[in-house]
Protein backbone atom coordinates (compact mmCIF):
# COMPACT_ATOMS: atom_id res chain seq x y z
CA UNK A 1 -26.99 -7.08 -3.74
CA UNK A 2 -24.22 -7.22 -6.48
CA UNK A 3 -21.68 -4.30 -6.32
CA UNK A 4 -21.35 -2.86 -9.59
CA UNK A 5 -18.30 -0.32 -9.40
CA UNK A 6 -18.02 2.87 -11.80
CA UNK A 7 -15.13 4.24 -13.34
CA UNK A 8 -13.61 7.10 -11.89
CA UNK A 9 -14.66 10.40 -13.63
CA UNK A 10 -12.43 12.34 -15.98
CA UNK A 11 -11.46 14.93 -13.54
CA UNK A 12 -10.82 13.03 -10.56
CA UNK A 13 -8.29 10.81 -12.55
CA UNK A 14 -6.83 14.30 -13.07
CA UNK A 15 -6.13 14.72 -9.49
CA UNK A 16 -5.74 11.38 -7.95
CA UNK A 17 -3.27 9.50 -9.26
CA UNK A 18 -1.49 6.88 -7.69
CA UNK A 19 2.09 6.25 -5.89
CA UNK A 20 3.56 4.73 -9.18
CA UNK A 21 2.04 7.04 -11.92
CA UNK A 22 2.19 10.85 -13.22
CA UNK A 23 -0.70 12.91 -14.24
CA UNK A 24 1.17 15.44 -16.46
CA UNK A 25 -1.55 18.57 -16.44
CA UNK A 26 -0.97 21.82 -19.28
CA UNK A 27 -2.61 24.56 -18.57
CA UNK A 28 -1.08 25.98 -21.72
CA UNK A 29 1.42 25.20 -24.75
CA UNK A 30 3.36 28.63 -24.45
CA UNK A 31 3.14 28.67 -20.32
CA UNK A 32 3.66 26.46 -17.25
CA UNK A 33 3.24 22.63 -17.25
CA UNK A 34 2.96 20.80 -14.20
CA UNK A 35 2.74 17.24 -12.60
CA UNK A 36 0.71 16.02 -10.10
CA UNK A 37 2.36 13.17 -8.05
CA UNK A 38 0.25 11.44 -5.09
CA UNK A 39 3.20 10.05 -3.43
CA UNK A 40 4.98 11.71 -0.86
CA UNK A 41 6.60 13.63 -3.41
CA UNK A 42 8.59 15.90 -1.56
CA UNK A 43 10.12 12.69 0.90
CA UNK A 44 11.99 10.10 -1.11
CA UNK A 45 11.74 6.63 0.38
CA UNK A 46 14.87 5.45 2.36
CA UNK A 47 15.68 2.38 2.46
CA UNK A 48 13.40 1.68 5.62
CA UNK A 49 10.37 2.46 3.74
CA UNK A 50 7.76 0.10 3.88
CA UNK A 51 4.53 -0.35 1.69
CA UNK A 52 1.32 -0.53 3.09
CA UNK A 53 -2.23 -1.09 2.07
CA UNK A 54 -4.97 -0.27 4.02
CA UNK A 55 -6.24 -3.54 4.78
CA UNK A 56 -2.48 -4.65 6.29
CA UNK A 57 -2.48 -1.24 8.34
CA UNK A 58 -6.49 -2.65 9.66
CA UNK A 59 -4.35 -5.80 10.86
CA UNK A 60 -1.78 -4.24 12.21
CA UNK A 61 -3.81 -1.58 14.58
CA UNK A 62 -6.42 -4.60 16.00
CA UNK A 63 -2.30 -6.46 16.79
CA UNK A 64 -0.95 -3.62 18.27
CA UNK A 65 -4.22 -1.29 19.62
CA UNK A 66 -4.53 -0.98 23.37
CA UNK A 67 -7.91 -0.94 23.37
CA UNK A 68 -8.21 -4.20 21.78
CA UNK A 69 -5.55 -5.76 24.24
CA UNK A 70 -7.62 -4.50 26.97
CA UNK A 71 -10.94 -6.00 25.59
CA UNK A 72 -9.11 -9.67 24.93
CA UNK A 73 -7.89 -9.53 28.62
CA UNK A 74 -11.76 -8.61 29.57
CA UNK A 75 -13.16 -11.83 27.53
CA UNK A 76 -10.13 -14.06 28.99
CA UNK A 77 -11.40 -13.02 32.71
CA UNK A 78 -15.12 -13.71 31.50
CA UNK A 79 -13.88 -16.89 30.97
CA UNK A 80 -12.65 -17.54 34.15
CA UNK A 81 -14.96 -16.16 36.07
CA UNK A 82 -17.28 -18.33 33.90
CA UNK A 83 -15.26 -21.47 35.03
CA UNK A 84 -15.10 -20.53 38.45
CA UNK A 85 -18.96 -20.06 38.99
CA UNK A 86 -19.77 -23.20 37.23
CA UNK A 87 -17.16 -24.59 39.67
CA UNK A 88 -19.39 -23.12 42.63
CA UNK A 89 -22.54 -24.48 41.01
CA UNK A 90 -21.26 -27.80 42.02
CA UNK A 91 -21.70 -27.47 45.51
CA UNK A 92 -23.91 -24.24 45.71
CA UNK A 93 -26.37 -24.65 42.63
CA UNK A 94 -27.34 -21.06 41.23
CA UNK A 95 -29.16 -20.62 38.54
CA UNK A 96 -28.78 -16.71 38.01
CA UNK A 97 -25.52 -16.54 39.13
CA UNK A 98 -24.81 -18.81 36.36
CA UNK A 99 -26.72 -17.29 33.83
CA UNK A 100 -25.52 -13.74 34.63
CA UNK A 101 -21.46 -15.42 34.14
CA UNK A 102 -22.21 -16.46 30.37
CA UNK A 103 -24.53 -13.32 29.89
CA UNK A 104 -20.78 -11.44 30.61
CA UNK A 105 -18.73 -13.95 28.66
CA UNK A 106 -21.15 -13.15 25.82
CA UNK A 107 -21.36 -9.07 26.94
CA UNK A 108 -17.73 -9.23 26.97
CA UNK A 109 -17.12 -11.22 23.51
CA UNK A 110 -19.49 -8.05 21.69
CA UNK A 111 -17.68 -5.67 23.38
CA UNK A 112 -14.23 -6.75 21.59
CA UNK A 113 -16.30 -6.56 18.68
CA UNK A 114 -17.47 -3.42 19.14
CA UNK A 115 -14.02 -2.31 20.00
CA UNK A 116 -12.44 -4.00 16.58
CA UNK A 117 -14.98 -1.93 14.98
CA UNK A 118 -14.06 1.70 16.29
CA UNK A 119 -10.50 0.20 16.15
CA UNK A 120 -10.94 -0.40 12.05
CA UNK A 121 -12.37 3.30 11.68
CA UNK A 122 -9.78 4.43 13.50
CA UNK A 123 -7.21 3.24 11.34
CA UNK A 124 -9.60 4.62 8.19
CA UNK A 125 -9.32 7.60 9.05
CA UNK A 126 -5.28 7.79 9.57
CA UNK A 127 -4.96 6.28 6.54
CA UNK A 128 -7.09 8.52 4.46
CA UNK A 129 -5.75 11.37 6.34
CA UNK A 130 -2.19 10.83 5.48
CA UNK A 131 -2.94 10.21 1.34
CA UNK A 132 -5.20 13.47 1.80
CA UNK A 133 -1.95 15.06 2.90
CA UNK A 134 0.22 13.41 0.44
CA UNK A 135 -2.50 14.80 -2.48
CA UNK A 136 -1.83 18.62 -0.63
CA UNK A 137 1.62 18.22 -0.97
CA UNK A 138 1.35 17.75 -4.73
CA UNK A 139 -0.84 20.57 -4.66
CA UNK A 140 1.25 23.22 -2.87
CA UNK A 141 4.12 21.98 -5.20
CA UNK A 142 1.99 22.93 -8.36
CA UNK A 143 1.13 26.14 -6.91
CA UNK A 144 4.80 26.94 -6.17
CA UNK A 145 5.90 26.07 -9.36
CA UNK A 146 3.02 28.12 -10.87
CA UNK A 147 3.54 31.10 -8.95
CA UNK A 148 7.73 31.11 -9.36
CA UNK A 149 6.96 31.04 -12.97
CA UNK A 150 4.67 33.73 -12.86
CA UNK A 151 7.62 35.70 -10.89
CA UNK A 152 9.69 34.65 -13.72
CA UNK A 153 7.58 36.34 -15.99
CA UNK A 154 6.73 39.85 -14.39
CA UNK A 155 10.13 39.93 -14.00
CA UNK A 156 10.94 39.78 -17.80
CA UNK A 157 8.17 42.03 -18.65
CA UNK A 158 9.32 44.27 -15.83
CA UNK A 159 12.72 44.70 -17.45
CA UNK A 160 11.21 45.57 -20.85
CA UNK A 161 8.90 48.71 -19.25
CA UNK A 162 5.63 45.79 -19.28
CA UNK A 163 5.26 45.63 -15.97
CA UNK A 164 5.62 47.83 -12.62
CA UNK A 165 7.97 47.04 -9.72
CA UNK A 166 4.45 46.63 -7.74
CA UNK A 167 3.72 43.64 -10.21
CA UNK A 168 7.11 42.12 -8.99
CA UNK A 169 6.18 42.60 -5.71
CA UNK A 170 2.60 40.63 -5.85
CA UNK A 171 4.56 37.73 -7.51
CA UNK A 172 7.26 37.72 -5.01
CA UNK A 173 5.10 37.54 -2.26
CA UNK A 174 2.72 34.93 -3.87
CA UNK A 175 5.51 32.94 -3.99
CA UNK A 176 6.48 33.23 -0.65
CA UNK A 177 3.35 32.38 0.20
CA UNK A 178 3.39 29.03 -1.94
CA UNK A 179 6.41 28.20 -0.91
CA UNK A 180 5.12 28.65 3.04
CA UNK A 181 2.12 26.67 2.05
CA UNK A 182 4.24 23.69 0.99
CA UNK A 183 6.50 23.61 4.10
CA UNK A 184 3.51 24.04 5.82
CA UNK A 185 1.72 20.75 4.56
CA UNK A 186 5.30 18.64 4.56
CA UNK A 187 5.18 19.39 8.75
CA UNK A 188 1.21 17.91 8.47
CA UNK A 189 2.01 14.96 6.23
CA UNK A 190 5.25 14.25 7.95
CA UNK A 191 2.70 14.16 11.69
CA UNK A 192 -0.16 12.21 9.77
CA UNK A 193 2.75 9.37 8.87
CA UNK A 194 3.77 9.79 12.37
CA UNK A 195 0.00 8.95 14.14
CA UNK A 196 -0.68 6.09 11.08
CA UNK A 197 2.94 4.62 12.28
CA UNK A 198 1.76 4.65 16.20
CA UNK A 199 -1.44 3.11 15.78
CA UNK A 200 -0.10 0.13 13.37
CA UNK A 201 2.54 -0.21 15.70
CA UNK A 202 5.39 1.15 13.56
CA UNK A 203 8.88 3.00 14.66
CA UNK A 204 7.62 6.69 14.05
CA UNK A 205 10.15 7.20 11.54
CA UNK A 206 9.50 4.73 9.34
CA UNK A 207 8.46 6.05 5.89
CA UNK A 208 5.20 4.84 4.40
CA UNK A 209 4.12 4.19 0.68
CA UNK A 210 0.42 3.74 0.74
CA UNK A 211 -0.82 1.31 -1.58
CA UNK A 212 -4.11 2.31 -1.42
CA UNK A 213 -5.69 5.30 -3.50
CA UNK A 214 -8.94 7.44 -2.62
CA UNK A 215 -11.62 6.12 -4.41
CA UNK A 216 -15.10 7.35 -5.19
CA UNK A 217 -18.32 5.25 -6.33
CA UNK A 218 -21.54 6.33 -6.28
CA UNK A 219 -23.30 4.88 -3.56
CA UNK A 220 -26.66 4.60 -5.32
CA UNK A 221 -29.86 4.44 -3.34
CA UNK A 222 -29.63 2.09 -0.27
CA UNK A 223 -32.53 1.26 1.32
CA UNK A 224 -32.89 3.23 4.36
CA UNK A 225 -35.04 0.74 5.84
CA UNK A 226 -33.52 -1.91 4.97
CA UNK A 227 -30.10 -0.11 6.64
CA UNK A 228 -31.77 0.48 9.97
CA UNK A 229 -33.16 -3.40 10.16
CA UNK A 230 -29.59 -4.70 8.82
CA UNK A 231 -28.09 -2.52 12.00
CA UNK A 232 -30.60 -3.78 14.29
CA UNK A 233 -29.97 -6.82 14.24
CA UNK A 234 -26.01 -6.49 13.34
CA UNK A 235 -25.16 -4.06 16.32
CA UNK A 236 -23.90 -5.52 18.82
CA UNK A 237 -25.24 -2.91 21.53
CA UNK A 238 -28.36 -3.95 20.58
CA UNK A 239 -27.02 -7.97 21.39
CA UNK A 240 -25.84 -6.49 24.56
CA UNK A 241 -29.50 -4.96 25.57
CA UNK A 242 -31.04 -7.46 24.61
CA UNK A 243 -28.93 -10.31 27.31
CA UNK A 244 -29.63 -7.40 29.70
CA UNK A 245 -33.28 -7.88 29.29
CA UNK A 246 -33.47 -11.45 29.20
CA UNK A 247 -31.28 -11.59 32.18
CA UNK A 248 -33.41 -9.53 33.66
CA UNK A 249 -36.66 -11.85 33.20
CA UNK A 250 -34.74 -14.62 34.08
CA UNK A 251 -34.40 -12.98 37.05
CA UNK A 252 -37.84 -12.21 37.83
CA UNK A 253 -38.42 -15.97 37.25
CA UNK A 254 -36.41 -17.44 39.50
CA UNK A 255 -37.79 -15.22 42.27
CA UNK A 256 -41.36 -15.92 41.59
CA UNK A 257 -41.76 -17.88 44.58
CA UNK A 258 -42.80 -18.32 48.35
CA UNK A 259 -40.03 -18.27 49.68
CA UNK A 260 -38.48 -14.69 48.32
CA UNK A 261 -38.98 -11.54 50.22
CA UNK A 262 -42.17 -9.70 48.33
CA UNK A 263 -40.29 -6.17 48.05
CA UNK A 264 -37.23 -8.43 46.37
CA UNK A 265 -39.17 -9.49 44.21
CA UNK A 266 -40.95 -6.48 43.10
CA UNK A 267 -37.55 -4.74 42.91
CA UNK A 268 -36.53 -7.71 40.02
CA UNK A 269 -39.42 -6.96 38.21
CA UNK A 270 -38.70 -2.57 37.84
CA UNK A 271 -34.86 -4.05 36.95
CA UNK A 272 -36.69 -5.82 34.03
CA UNK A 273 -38.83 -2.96 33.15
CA UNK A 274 -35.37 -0.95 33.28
CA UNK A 275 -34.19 -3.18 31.00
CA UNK A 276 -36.36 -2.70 28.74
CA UNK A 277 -36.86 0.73 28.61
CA UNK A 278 -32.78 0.93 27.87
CA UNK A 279 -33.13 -1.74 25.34
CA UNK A 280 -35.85 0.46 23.33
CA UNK A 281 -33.58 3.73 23.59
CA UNK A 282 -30.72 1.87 22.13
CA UNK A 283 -33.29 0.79 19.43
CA UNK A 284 -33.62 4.35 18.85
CA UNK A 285 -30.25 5.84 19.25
CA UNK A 286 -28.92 3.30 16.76
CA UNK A 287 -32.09 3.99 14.35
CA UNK A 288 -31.08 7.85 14.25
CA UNK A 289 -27.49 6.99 13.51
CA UNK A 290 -27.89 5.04 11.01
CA UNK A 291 -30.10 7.97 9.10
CA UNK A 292 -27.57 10.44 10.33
CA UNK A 293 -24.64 8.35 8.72
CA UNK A 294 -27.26 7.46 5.64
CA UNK A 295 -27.61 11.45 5.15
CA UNK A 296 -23.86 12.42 5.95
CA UNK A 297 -23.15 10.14 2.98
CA UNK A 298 -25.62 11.71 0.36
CA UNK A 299 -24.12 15.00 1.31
CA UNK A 300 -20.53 13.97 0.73
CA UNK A 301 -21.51 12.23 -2.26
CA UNK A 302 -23.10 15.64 -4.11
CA UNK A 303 -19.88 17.39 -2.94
CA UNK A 304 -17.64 15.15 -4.47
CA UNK A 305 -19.39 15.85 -7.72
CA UNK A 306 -19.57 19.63 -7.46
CA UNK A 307 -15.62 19.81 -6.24
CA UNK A 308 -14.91 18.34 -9.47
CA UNK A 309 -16.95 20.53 -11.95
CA UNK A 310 -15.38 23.45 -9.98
CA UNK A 311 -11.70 22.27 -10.34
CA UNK A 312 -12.56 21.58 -14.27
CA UNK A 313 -13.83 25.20 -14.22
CA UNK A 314 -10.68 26.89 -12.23
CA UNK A 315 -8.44 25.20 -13.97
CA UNK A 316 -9.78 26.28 -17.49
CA UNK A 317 -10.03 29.83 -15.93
CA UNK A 318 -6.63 29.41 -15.40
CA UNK A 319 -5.51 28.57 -18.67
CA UNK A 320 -7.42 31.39 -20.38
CA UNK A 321 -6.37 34.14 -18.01
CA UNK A 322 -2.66 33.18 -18.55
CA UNK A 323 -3.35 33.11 -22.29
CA UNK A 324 -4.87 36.65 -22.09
CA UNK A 325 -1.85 37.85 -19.69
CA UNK A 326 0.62 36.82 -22.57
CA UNK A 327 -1.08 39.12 -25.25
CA UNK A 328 -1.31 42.22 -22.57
CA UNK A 329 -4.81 41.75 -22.19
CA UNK A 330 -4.89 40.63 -18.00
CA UNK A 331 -3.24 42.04 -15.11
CA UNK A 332 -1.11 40.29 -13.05
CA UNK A 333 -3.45 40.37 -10.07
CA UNK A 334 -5.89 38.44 -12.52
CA UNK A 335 -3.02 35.83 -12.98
CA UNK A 336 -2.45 35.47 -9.32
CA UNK A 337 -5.79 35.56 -8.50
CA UNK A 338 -6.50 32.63 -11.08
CA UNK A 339 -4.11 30.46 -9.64
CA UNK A 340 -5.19 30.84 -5.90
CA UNK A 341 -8.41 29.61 -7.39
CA UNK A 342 -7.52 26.62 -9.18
CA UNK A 343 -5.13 25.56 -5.94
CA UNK A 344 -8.17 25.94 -3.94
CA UNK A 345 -10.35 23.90 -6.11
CA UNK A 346 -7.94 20.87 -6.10
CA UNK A 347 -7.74 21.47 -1.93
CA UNK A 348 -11.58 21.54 -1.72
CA UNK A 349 -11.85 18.54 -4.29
CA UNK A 350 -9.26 16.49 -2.10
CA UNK A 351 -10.83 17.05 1.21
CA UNK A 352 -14.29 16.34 -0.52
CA UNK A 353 -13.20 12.84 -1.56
CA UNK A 354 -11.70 12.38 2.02
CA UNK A 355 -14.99 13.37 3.62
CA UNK A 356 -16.34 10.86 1.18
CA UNK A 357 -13.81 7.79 2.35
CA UNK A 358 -14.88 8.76 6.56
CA UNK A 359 -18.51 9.04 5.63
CA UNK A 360 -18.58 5.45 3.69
CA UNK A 361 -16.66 3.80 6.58
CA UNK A 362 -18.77 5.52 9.09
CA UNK A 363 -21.56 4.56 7.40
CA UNK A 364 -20.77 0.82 7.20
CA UNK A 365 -19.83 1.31 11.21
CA UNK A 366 -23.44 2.30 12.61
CA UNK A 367 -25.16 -0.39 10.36
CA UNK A 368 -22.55 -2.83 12.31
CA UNK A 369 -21.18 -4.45 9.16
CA UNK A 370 -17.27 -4.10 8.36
CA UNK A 371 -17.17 -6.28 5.16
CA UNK A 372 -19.52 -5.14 3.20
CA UNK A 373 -22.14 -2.34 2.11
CA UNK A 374 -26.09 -2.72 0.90
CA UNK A 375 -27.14 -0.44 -2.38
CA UNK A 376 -23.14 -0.71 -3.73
CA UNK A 377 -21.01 0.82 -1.48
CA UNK A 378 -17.98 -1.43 -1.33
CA UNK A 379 -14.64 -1.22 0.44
CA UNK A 380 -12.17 1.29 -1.05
């Protein structure tokens, strides 16, 4: 199915913007104008700062992952051990025993790619995680600079007999409080460039530009059905169970005989009926995460939308309550109030589009397919 991608609604090109550009955002002509970076705007890049997109910081985790070391080394010994009992065969023929050797090389071959799976949403999910901090640092720096100006201004109207030393004191502190809430997510961005620099192998004080922006396309209406087959035969658990059971028959074959001990032989055939039984439960498990991931993404999807209309809303609540302020006609505490409002709107709207991003890849993880989506979800 052809992936037909939308543009990006009006107000989420009002709060994402990428590394190299500046969304300039008025709330009004005779008040406060602000910018919206989503660099790291409050860390400029030293010389050892290194771009990075999301697909080279994929690359770099499966190089530099443990986990994915460890699961090479385990196919490189299934190889051997492969060798060596096809070695034995020579002299000691054994039909099982040779079976069961490629059964492992094969067991051991899904398991790395299992493992370059998890390791892939893994690295999603640092990389999203550090842009969603970038984003709140542009955030808390527009609510700073909104709340010093709104300082700025009880104090004038303060001096002039418009405004009470308790309306200085509001201001003061919701400044402090901005200015807290910025240092605050500088120490969280700062540790999400740390963990994205560890897992891609990096030094951990290397500064990274991500080249890479949140994005957000409606996902459509995939076929749930068609989702659950597509994982079914994709997953390679279900690969796994399914060698176990044919293994297991094989088994039962071999020992169908005169000359193996009955109660051997009836043992071989519960193994296969084990084997079964697990290879219907994974059938299952992997059914019921694929509809969980199916219905985590809906969900995400409608919040993404309703963030937006919300931000639109607080920030036009914004605008008018500083317009009213100016001709005497809203408190202070109104001000304030409307500004911790709009802030939290952008914070909700970020963390909605994030949620979005880990839903999508999780998604494309439990039907088994990294390159591409059914019903036109496509890589970010």
């Amino acid at each position: 199915m052809s992936t037909q991608r939308r543009p990006n609604p009006p107000w989420l090109r009002k709060i994402i913007a990428t590394a190299c550009a500046l969304a300039i955002i008025t709330i009004s002509p005779t008040t406060t104008a602000f910018s919206f970076s989503a660099s790291a705007s409050a860390t400029k890049l030293e010389p050892q700062g290194i771009e990075v997109s999301l697909e080279e910081c994929r690359s770099l985790a499966l190089e530099h992952s443990a986990s994915m070391l460890l699961a090479e080394s385990a196919v490189e010994d299934a190889k051997l051990s492969l060798e060596q009992t096809e070695a034995t065969n020579l002299t000691k023929p054994s039909p099982t025993s040779l079976y069961q050797a490629k059964m492992s090389l094969e067991s051991a071959s899904k398991n790395l790619e299992i493992t370059k799976q998890d390791v892939i949403l893994s690295t999603d999910q640092l990389y999203y995680s550090l842009l969603r901090a970038e984003h709140l640092v542009s955030i808390s720096e527009q609510a700073l600079a909104l709340a010093e100006r709104q300082f700025e201004i009880a104090v004038a109207k303060e001096t002039v007999g418009m405004a009470t030393k308790l309306d200085i004191m509001r201001a003061e502190n919701q400044t402090a409080s901005a200015r807290n809430s910025l240092q605050s997510a500088i120490l969280s961005r700062d540790l999400a460039m740390v963990t994205l620099n560890q897992a891609i192998g990096f030094d951990s004080e290397t500064i990274l530009s991500l080249r890479d922006e949140f994005s957000y396309e409606k996902t459509g209406e995939p076929d749930l059905n068609a989702s659950i087959e597509l994982a079914l035969a994709n997953r390679v658990e279900m690969a796994q169970a399914r060698s176990a059971v044919e293994i297991a028959d094989m088994n039962v074959k071999l020992l169908d005989n005169n000359f193996t001990p009955r109660l051997t032989y009836e043992r071989a055939k519960l193994a296969a009926a084990d084997a079964r039984v697990k290879f219907a439960e994974q059938q299952s498990k992997i059914a019921l995460a694929v509809r969980q991931a199916y219905v985590a993404l809906k969900q995400a999807e409608a919040k993404v939308e309703l963030a937006g209309s919300k931000v639109s809303e607080a920030r036009e609540n914004l605008r008018i309550t500083q317009l009213l302020f100016e001709a005497d006609m809203a408190t202070n505490v109104e001000v304030l109030s409307a500004q911790n409002q709009y802030t939290q709107s952008q914070i909700d709207a970020i963390q909605a589009i994030y949620d979005y991003n880990i839903t999508r890849s999780q998604f494309k993880r439990a039907i088994g397919d990294t390159a591409g989506l059914p019903g036109g979800v496509s890589e970010p």
